[in-house]
Protein backbone atom coordinates (compact mmCIF):
# COMPACT_ATOMS: atom_id res chain seq x y z
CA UNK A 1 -30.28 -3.03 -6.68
CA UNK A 2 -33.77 -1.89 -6.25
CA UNK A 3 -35.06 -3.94 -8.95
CA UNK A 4 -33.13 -7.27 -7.74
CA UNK A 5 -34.92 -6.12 -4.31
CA UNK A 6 -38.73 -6.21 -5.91
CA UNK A 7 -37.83 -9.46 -7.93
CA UNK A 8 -36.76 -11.14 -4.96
CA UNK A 9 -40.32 -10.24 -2.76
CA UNK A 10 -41.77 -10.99 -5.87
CA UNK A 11 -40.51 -14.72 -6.22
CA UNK A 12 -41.00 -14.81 -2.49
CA UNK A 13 -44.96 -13.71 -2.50
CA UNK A 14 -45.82 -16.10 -6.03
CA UNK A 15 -47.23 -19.39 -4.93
CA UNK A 16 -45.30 -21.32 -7.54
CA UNK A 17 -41.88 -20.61 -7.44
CA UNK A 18 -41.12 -23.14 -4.80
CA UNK A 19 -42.45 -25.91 -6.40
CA UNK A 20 -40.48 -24.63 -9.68
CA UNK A 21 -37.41 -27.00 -8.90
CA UNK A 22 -39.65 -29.79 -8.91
CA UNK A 23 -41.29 -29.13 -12.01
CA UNK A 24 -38.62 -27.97 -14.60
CA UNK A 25 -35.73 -30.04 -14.51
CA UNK A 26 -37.13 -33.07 -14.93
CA UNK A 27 -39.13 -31.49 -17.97
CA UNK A 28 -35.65 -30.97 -19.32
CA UNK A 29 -34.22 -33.45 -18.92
CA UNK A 30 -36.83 -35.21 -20.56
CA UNK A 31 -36.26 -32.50 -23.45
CA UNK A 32 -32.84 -33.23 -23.90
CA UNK A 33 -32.72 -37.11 -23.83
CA UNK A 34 -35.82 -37.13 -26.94
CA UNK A 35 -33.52 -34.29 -28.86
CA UNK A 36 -30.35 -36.53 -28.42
CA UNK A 37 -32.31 -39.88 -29.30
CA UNK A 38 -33.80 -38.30 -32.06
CA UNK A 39 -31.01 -36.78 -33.83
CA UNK A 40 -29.35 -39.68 -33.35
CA UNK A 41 -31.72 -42.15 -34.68
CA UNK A 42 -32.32 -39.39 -37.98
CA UNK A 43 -28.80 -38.86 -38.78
CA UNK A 44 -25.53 -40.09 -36.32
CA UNK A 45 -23.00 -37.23 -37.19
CA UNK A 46 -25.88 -34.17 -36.21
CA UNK A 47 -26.12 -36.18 -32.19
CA UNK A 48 -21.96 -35.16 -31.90
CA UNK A 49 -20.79 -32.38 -30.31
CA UNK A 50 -22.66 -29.90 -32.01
CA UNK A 51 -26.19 -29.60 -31.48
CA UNK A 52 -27.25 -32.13 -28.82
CA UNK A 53 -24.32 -30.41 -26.58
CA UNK A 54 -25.97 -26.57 -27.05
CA UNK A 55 -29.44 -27.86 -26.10
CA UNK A 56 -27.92 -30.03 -23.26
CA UNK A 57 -26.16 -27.08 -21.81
CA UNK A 58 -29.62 -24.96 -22.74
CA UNK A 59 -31.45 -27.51 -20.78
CA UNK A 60 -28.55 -27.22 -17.90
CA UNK A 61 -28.74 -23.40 -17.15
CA UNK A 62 -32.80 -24.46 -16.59
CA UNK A 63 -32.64 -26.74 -14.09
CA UNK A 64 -29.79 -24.41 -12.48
CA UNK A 65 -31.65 -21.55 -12.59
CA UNK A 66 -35.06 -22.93 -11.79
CA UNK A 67 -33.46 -24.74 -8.53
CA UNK A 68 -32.27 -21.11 -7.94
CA UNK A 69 -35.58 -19.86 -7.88
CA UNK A 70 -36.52 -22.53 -5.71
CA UNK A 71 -34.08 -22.13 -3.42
CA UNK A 72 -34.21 -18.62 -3.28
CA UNK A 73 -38.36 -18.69 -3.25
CA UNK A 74 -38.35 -20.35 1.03
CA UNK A 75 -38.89 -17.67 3.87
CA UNK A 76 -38.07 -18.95 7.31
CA UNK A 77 -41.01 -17.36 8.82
CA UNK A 78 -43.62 -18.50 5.89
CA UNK A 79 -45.70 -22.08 6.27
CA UNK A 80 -43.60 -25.05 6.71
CA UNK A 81 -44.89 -26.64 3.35
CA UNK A 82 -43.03 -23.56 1.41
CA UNK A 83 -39.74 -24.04 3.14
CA UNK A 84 -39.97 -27.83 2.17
CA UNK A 85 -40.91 -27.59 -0.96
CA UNK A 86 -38.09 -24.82 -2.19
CA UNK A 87 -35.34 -27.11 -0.47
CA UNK A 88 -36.93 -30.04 -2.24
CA UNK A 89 -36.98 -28.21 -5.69
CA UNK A 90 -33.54 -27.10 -5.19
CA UNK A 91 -32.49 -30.89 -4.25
CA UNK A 92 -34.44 -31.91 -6.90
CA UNK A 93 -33.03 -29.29 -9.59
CA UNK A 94 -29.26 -30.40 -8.90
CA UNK A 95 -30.02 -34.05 -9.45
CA UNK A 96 -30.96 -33.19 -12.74
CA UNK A 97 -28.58 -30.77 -13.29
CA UNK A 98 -26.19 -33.06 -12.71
CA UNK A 99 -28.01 -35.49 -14.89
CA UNK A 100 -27.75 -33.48 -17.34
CA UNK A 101 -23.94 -33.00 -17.29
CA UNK A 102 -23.27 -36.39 -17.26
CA UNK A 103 -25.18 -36.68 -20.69
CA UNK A 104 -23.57 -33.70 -22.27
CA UNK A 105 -20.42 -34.94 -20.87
CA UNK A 106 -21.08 -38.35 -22.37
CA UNK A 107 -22.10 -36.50 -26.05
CA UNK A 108 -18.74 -34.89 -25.60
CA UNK A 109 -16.57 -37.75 -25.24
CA UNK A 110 -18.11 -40.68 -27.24
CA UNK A 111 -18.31 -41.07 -31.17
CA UNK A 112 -21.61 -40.07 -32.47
CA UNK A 113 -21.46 -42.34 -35.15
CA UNK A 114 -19.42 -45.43 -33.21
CA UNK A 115 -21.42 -48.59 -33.79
């Protein structure tokens, strides 16, 4: 418990963890849709449910866990641009999280190779 303790004033002294919700979802989510189109445009049957589902869950547990830093990164008695900016980068991070599970969802369900 003593090192989740320093981790946590740690995340809650750094500058940049707030504004880490914001910043890493969207790059991947941007990670997973070129992987996807790209293995689907070299070869159909490699964009199924193999591959382009591991990196979209990969790219999942990011946004999750960076809008967990986020959130966890705002301190009630700290400048009003910190607390707005860790709920913002948590809001943010679940969009794309959720993004993201649509997609993988999608891979999941449709025919790679169906036109």
């Amino acid at each position: 418990m003593i090192g989740a303790t320093a981790i946590r004033q740690q995340m809650q002294r750094s500058r940049w963890t707030p504004w880490l919700g914001l910043v890493a979802p969207p790059v991947a989510w941007a990670v997973h849709q070129q992987v996807a189109a790209n293995l689907m445009l070299y070869d159909c049957r490699l964009s199924g449910a193999g591959l382009v589902t591991e990196v979209g869950v990969t790219m999942a547990v990011i946004a999750a866990v960076s809008g967990l830093i986020s959130w966890s990164s705002r301190r009630e008695d700290s400048a009003e641009l910190r607390t707005l900016a860790g709920y913002i980068g948590a809001m943010s991070a679940s969009v794309f999280f959720l993004a993201l599970m649509f997609q993988t969802t999608a891979t999941l369900m449709l025919p790679a190779c169906g036109r």
